[in-house]
N, C-alpha and C. Protein backbone atom coordinates (compact mmCIF):
# COMPACT_ATOMS: atom_id res chain seq x y z
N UNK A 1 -22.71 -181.05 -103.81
CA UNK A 1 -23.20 -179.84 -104.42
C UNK A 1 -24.47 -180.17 -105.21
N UNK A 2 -25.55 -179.65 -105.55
CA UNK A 2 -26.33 -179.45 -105.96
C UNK A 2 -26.79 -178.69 -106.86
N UNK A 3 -26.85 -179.40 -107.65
CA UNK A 3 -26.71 -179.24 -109.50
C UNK A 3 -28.37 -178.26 -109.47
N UNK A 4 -29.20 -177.97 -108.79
CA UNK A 4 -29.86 -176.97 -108.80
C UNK A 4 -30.04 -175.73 -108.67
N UNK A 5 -29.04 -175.63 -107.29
CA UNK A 5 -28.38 -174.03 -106.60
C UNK A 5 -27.92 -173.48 -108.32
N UNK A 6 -27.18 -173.83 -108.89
CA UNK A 6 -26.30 -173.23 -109.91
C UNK A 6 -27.43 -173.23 -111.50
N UNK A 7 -28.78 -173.55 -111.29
CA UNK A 7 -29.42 -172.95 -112.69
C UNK A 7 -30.14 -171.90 -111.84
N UNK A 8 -30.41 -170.24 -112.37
CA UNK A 8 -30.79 -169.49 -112.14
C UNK A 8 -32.39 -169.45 -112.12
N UNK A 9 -33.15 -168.98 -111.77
CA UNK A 9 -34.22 -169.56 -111.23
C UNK A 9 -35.20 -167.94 -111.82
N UNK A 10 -35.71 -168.30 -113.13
CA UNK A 10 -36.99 -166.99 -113.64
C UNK A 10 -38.15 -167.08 -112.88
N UNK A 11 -37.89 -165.61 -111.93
CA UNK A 11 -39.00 -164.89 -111.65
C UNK A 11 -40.33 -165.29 -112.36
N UNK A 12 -41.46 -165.44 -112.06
CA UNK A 12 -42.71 -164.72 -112.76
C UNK A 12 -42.84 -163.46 -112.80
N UNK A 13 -43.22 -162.70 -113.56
CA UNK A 13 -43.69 -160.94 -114.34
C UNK A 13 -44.84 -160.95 -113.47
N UNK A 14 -44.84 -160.07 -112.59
CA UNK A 14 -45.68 -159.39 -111.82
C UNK A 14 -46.64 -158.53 -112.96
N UNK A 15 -47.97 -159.01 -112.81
CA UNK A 15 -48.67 -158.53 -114.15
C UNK A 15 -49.70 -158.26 -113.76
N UNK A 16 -50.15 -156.84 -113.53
CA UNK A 16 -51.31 -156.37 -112.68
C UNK A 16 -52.30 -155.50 -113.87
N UNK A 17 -51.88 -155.14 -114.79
CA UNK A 17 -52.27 -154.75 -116.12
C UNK A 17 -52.51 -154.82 -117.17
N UNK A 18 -52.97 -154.17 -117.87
CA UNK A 18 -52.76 -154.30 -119.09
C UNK A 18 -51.02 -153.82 -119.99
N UNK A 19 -50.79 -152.39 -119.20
CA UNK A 19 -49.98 -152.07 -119.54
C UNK A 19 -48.35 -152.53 -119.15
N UNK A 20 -49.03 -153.41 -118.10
CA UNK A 20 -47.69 -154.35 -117.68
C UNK A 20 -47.59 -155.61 -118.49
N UNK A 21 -48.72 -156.00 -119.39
CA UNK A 21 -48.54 -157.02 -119.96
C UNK A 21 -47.77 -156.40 -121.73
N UNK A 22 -48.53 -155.44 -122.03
CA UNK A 22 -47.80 -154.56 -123.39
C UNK A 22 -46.73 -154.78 -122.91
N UNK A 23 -45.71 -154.02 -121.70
CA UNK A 23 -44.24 -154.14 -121.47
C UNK A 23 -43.77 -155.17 -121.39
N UNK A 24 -44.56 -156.25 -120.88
CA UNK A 24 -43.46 -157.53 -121.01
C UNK A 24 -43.44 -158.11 -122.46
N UNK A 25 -44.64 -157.87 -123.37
CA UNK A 25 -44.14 -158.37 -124.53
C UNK A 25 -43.17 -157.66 -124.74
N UNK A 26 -43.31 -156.10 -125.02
CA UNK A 26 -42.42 -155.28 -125.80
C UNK A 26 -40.68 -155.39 -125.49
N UNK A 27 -40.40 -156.14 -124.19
CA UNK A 27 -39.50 -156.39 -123.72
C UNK A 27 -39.00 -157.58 -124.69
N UNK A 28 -39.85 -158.62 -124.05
CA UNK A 28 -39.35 -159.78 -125.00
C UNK A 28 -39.31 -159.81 -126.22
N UNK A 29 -39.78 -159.18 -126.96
CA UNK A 29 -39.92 -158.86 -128.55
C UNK A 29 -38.54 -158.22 -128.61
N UNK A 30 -38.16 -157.05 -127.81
CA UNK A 30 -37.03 -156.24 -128.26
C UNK A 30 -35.33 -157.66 -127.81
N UNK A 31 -35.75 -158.55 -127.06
CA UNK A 31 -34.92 -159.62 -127.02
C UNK A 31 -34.13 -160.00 -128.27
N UNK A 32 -35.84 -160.83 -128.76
CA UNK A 32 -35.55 -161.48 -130.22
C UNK A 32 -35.24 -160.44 -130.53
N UNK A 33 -35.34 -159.53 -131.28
CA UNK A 33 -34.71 -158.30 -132.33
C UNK A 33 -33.37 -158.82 -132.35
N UNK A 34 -32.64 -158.52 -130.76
CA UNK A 34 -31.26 -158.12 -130.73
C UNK A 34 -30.96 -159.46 -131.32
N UNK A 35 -31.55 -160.51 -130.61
CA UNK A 35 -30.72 -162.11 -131.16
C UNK A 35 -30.91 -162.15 -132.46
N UNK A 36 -32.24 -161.44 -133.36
CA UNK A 36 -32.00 -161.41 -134.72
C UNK A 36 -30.97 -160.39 -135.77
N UNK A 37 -31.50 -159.76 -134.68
CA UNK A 37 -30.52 -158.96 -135.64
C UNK A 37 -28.58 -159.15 -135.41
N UNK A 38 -27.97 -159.84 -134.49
CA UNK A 38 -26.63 -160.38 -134.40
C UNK A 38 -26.79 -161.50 -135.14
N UNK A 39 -27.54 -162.33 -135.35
CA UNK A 39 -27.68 -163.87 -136.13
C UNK A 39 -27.68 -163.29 -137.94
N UNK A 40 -28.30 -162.17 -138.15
CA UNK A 40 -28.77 -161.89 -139.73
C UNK A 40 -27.17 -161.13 -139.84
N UNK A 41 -26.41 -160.36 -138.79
CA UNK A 41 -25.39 -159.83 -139.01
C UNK A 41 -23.98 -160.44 -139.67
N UNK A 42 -24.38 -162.12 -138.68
CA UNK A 42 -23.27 -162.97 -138.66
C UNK A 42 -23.72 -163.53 -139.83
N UNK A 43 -24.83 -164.04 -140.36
CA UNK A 43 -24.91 -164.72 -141.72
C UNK A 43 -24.58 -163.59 -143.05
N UNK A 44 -24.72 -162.40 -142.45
CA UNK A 44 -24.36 -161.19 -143.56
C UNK A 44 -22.54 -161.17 -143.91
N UNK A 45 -21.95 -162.12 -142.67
CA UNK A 45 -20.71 -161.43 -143.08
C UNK A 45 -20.43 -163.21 -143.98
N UNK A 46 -20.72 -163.95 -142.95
CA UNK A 46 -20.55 -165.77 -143.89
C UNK A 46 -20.84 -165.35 -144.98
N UNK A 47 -21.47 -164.76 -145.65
CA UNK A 47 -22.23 -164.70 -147.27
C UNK A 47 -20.86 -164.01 -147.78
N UNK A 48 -20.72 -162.86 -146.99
CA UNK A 48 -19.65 -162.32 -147.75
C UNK A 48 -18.28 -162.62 -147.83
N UNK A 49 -17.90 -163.75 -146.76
CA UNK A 49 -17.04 -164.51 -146.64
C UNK A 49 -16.61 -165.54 -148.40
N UNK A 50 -17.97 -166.55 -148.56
CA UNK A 50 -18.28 -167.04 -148.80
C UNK A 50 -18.16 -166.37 -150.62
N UNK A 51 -18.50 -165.19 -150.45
CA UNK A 51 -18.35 -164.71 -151.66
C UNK A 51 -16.88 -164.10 -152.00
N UNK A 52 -16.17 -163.78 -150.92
CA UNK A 52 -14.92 -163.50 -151.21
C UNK A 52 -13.86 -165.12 -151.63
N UNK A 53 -14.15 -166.29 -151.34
CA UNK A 53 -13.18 -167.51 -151.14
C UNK A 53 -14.06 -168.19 -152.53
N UNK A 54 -15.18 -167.92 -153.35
CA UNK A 54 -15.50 -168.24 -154.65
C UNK A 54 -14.38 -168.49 -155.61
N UNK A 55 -13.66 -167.97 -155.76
CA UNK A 55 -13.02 -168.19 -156.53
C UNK A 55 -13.18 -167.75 -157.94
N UNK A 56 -14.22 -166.75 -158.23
CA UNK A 56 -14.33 -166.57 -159.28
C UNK A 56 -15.26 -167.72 -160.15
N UNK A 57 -15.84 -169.01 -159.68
CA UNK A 57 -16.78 -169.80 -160.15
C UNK A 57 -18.01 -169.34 -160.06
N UNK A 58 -18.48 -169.18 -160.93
CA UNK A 58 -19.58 -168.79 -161.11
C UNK A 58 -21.03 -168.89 -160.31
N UNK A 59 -20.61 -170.29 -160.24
CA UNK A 59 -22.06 -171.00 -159.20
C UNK A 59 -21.74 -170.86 -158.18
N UNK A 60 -20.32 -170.20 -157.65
CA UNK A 60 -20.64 -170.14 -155.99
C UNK A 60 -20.75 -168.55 -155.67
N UNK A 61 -19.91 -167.76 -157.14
CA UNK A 61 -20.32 -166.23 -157.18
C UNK A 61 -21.81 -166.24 -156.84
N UNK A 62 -23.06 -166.93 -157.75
CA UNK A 62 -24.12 -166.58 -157.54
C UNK A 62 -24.80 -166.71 -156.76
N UNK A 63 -24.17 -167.99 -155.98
CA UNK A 63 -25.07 -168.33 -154.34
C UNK A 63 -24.32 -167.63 -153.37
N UNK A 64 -23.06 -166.98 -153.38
CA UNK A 64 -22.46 -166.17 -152.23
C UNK A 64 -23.69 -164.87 -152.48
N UNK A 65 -23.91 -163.62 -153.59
CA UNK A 65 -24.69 -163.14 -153.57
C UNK A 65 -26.16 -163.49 -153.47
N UNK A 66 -26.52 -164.54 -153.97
CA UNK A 66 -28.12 -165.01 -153.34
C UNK A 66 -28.30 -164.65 -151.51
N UNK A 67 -26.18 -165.17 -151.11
CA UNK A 67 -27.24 -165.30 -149.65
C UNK A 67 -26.55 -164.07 -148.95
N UNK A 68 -25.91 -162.95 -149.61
CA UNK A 68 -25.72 -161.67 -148.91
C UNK A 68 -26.92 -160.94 -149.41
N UNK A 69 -27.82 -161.04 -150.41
CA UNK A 69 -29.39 -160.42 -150.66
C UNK A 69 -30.56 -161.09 -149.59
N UNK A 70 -30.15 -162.06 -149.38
CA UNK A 70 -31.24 -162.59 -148.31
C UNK A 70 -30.43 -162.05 -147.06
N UNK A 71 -29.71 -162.04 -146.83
CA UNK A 71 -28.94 -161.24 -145.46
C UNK A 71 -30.21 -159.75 -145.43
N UNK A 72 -29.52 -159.29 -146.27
CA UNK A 72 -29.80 -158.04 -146.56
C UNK A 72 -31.55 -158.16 -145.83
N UNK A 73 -32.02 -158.62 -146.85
CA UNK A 73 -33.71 -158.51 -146.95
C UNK A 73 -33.88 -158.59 -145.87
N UNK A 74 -33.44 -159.83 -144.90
CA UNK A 74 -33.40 -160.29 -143.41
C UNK A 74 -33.62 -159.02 -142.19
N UNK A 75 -32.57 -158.48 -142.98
CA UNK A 75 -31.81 -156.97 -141.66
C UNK A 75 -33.14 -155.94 -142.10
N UNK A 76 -33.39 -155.76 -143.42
CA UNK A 76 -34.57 -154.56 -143.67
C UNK A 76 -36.01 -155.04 -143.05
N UNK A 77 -36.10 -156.66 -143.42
CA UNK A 77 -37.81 -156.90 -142.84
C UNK A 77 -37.65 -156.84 -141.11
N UNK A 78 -36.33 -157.14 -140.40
CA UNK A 78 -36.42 -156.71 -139.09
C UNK A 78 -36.43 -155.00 -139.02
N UNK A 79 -35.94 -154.63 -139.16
CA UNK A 79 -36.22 -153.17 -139.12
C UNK A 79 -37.72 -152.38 -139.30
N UNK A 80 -38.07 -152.84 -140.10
CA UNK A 80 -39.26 -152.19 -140.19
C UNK A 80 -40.32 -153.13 -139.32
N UNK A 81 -40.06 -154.06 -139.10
CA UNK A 81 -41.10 -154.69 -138.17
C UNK A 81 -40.96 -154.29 -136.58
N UNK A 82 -39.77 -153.83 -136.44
CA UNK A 82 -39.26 -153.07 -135.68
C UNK A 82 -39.93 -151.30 -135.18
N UNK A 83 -40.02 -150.83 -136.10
CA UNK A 83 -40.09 -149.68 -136.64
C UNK A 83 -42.07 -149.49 -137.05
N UNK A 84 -42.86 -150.86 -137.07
CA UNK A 84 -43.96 -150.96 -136.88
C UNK A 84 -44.77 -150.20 -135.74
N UNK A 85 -44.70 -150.93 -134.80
CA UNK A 85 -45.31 -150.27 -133.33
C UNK A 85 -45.12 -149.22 -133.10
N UNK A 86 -43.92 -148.39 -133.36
CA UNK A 86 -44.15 -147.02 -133.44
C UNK A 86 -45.04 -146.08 -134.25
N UNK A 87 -45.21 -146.79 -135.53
CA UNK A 87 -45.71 -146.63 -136.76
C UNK A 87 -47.16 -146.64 -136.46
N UNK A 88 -47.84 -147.68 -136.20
CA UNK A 88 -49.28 -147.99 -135.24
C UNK A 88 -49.47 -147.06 -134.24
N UNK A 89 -48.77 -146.98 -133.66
CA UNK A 89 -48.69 -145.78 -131.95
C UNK A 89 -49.28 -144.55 -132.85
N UNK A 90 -48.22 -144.05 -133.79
CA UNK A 90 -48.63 -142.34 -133.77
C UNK A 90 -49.49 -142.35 -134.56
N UNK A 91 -50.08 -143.22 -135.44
CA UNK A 91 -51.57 -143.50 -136.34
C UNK A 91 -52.57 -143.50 -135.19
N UNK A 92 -52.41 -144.10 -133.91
CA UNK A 92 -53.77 -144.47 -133.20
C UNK A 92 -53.87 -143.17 -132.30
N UNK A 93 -52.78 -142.76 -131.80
CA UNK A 93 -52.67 -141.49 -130.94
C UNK A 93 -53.52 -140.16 -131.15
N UNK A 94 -54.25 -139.63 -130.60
CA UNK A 94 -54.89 -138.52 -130.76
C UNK A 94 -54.12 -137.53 -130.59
């Protein structure tokens, strides 16, 4: 058997445009999003994990909330960076 047949093999993006090149970023951009935004989800709940098994010590109360506020911040600066290009679009649009 041949340990090659079995890795899947990426196409090249047929790219005759401009506007075929906008879509393949906008594609791959909306990728990362999703992988960021499940990765900022899963560190949102560890934080809160993390803040529930504290114990009531102080120093780990304050770093469980340090890192459910950076969760947080995480999920809002994707969103609006998100929420950008649309933002640009209807500013440039006539």
């Amino acid at each position: 058997m041949n340990i090659l047949n079995l890795v899947p093999v990426a196409h090249a993006a047929n790219i005759d445009s401009v506007a075929d090149l906008v879509q393949l970023v906008t594609n791959v951009a909306g990728y990362f999003s999703t992988v960021f935004y499940i990765l900022a989800g899963v560190f949102l709940i560890l934080a809160a994990f993390a803040y529930l098994q504290s114990g009531g010590e102080e120093k780990k109360v304050a770093t469980a909330k340090q890192r459910v506020i950076y969760a947080a911040v995480a999920i809002a600066v994707a969103i609006l960076s998100s929420s950008m290009r649309l933002i640009v679009d209807s500013l440039l649009t006539v």
